[in-house]
N, C-alpha and C. Protein backbone atom coordinates (compact mmCIF):
# COMPACT_ATOMS: atom_id res chain seq x y z
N UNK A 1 125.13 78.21 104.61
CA UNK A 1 125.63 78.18 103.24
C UNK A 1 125.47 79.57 102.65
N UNK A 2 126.42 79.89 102.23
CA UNK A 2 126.51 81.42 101.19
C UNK A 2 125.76 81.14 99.82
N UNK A 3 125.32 82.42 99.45
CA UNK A 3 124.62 82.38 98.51
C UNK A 3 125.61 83.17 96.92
N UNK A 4 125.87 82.65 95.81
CA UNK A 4 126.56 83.08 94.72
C UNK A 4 125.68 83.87 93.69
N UNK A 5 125.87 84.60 93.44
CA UNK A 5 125.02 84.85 91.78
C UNK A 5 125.92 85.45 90.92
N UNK A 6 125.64 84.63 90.04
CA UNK A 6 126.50 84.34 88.45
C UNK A 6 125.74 85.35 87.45
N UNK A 7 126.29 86.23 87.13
CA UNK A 7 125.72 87.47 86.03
C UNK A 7 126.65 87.43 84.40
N UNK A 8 126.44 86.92 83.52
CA UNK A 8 126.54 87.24 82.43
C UNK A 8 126.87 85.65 81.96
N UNK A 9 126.60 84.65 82.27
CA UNK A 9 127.00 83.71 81.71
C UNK A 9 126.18 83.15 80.49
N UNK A 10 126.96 82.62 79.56
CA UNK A 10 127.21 82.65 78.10
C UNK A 10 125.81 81.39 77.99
N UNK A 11 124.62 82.02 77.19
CA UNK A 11 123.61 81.36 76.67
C UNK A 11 123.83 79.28 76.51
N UNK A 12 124.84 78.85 76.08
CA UNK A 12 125.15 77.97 75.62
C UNK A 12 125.63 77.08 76.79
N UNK A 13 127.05 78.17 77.71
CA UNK A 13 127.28 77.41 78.71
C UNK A 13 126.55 77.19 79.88
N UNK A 14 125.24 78.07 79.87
CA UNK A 14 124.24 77.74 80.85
C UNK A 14 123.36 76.65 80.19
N UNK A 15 123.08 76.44 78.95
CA UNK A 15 122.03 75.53 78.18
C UNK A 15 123.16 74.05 78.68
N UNK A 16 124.49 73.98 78.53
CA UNK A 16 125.30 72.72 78.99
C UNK A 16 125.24 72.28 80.61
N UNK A 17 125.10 73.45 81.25
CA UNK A 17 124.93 73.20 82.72
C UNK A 17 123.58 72.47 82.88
N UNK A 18 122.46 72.88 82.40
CA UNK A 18 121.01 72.13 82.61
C UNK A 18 121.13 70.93 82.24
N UNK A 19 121.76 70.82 80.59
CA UNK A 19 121.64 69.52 80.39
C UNK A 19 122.61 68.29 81.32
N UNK A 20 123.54 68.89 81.78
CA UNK A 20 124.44 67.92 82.66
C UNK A 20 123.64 67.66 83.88
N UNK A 21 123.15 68.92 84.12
CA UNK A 21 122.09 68.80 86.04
C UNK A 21 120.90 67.61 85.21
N UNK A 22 119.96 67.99 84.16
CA UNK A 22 119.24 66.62 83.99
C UNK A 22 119.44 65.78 84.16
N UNK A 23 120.65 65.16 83.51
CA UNK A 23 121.12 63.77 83.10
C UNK A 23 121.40 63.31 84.37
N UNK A 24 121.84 63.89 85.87
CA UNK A 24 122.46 63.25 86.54
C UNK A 24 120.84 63.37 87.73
N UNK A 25 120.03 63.89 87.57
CA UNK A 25 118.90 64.61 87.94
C UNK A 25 118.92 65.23 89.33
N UNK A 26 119.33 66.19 88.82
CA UNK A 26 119.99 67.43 89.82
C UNK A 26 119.45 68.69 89.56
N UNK A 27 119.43 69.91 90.19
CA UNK A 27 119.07 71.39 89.93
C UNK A 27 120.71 71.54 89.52
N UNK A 28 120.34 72.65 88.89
CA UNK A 28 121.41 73.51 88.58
C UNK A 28 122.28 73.86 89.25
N UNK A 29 121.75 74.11 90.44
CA UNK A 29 122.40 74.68 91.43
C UNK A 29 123.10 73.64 92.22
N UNK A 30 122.51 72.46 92.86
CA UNK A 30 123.46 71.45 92.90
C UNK A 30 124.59 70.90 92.15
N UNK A 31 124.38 70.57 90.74
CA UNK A 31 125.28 70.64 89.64
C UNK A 31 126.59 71.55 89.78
N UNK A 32 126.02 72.65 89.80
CA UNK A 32 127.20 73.81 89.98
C UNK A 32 128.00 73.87 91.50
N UNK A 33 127.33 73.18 92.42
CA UNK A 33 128.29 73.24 93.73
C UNK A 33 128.87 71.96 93.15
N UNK A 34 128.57 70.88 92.66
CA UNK A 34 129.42 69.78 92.01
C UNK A 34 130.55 70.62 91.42
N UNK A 35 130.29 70.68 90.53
CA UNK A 35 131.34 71.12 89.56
C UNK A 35 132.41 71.90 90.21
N UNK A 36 132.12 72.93 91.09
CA UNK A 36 133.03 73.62 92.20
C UNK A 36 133.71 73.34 92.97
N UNK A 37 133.18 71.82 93.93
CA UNK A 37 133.67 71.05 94.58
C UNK A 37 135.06 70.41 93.70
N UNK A 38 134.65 70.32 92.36
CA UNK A 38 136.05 69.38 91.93
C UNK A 38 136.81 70.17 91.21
N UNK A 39 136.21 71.40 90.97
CA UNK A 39 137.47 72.46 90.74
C UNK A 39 138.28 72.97 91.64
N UNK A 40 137.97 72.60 92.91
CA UNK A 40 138.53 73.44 94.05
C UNK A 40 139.05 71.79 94.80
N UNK A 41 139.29 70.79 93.75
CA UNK A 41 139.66 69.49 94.50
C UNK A 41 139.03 68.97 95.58
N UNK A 42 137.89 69.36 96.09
CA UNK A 42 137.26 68.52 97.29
C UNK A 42 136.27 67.43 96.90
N UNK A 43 136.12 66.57 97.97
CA UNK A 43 135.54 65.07 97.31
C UNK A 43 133.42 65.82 97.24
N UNK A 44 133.38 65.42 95.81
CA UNK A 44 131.90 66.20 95.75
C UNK A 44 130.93 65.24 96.22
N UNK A 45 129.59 64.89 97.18
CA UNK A 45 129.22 64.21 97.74
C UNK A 45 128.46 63.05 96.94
N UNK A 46 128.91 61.79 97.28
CA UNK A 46 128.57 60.59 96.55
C UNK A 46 126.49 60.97 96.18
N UNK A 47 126.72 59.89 95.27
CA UNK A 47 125.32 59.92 94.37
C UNK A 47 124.99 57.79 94.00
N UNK A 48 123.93 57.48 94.97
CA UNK A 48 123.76 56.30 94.32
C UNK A 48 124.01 56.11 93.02
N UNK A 49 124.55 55.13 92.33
CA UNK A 49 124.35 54.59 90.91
C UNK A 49 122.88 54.27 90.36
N UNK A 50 122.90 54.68 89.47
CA UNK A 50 121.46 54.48 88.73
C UNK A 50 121.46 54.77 86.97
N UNK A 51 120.00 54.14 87.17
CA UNK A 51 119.90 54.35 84.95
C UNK A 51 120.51 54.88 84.58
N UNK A 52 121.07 55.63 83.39
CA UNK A 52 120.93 56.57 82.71
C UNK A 52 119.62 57.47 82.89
N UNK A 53 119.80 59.00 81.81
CA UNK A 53 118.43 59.69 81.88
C UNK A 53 117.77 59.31 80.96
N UNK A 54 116.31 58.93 81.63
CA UNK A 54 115.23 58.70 80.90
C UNK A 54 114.84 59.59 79.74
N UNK A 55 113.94 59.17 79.01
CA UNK A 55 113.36 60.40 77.88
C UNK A 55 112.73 61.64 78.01
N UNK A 56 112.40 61.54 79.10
CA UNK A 56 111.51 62.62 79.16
C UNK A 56 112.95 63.98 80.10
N UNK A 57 113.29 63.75 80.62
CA UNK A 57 114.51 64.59 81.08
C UNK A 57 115.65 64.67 79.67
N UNK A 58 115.61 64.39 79.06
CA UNK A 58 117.02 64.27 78.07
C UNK A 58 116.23 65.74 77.33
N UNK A 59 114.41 65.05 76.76
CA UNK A 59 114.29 65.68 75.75
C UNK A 59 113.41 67.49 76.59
N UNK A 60 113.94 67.32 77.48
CA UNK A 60 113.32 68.58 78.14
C UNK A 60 115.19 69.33 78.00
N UNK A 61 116.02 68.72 78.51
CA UNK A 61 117.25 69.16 78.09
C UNK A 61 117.67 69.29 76.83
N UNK A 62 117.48 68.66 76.00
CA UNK A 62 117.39 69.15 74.35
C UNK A 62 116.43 70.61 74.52
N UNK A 63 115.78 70.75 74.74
CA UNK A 63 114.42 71.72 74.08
C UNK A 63 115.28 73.17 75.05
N UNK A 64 115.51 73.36 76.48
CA UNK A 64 115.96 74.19 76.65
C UNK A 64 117.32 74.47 75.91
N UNK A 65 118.25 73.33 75.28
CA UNK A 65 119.25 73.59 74.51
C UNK A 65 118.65 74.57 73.22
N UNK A 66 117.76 74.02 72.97
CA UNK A 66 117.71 74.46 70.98
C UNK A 66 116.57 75.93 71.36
N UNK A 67 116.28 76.26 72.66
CA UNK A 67 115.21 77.33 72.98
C UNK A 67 116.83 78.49 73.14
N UNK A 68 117.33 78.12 73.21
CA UNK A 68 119.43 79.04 73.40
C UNK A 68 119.45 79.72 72.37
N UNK A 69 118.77 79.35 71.21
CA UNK A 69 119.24 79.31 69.95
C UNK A 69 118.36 80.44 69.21
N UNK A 70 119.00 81.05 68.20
CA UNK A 70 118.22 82.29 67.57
C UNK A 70 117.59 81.48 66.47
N UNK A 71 116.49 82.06 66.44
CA UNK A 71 115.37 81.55 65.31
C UNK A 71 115.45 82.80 64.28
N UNK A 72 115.50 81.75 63.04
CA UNK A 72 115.40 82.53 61.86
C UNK A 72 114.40 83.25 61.12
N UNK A 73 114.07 83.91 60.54
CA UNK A 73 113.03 85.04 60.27
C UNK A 73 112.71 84.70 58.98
N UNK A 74 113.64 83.90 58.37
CA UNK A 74 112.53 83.42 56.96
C UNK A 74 113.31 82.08 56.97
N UNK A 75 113.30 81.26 55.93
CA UNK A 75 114.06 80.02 55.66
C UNK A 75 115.25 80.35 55.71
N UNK A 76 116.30 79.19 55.81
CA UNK A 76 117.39 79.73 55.26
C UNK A 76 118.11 79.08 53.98
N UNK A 77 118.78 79.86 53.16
CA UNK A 77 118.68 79.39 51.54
C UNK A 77 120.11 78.39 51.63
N UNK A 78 119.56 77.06 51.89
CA UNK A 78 120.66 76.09 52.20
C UNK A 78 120.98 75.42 51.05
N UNK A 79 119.98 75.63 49.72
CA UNK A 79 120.17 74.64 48.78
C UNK A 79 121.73 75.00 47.75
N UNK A 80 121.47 73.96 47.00
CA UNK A 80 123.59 73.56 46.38
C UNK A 80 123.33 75.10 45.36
N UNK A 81 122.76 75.73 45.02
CA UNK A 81 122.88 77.05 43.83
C UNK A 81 123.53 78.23 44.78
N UNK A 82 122.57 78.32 46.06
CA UNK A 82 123.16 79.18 46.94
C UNK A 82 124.18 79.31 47.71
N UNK A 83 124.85 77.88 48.07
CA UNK A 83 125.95 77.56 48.72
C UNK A 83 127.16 77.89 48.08
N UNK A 84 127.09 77.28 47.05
CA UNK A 84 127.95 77.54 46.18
C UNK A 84 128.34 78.75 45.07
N UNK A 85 127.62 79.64 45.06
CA UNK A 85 127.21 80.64 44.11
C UNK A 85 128.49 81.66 44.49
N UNK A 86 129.03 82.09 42.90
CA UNK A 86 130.26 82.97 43.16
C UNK A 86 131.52 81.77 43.37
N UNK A 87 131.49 80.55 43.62
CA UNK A 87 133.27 79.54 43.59
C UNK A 87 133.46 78.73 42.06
N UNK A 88 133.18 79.99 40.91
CA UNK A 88 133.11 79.02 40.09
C UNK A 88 132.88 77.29 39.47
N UNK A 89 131.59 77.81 39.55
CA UNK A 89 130.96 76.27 39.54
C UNK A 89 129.76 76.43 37.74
């Protein structure tokens, strides 16, 4: 088997790749020969049927989702004076 490496891919669409490899409970890297397999039309190799993902995989896939994400440096001023301020109100 050849080996790929993927350089610059987009924070978000790698945070969607984990969470899809969780849910089906897969590495990444399996996931992604999935996904290849059916972009390139070949039959991708069967997977017993089973649960759904449990909690503890979903919310480990949430957390690397929202870890994607830039954290803010003070609050942010969400309330109705600031939102609206300047649309004649």
């Amino acid at each position: 088997m050849a080996t790929l490496f993927l350089n610059n891919i987009p924070d978000e669409l790698l945070s969607a790749l984990e969470y899809l490899a969780v849910q089906e409970h897969l590495s990444v890297a399996e996931k992604t020969v999935r996904l290849l397999q059916q972009a390139v039309r070949l039959k991708p190799p069967t997977r017993p049927a089973g649960p759904t993902v449990s909690p503890e995989p979903w919310e480990m896939a949430w957390r690397a989702w929202a870890a994607g994400h830039k954290t803010l440096v003070s609050p942010a001023e969400d309330d109705r004076d600031s939102i609206y301020a300047g649309r004649g109100e």
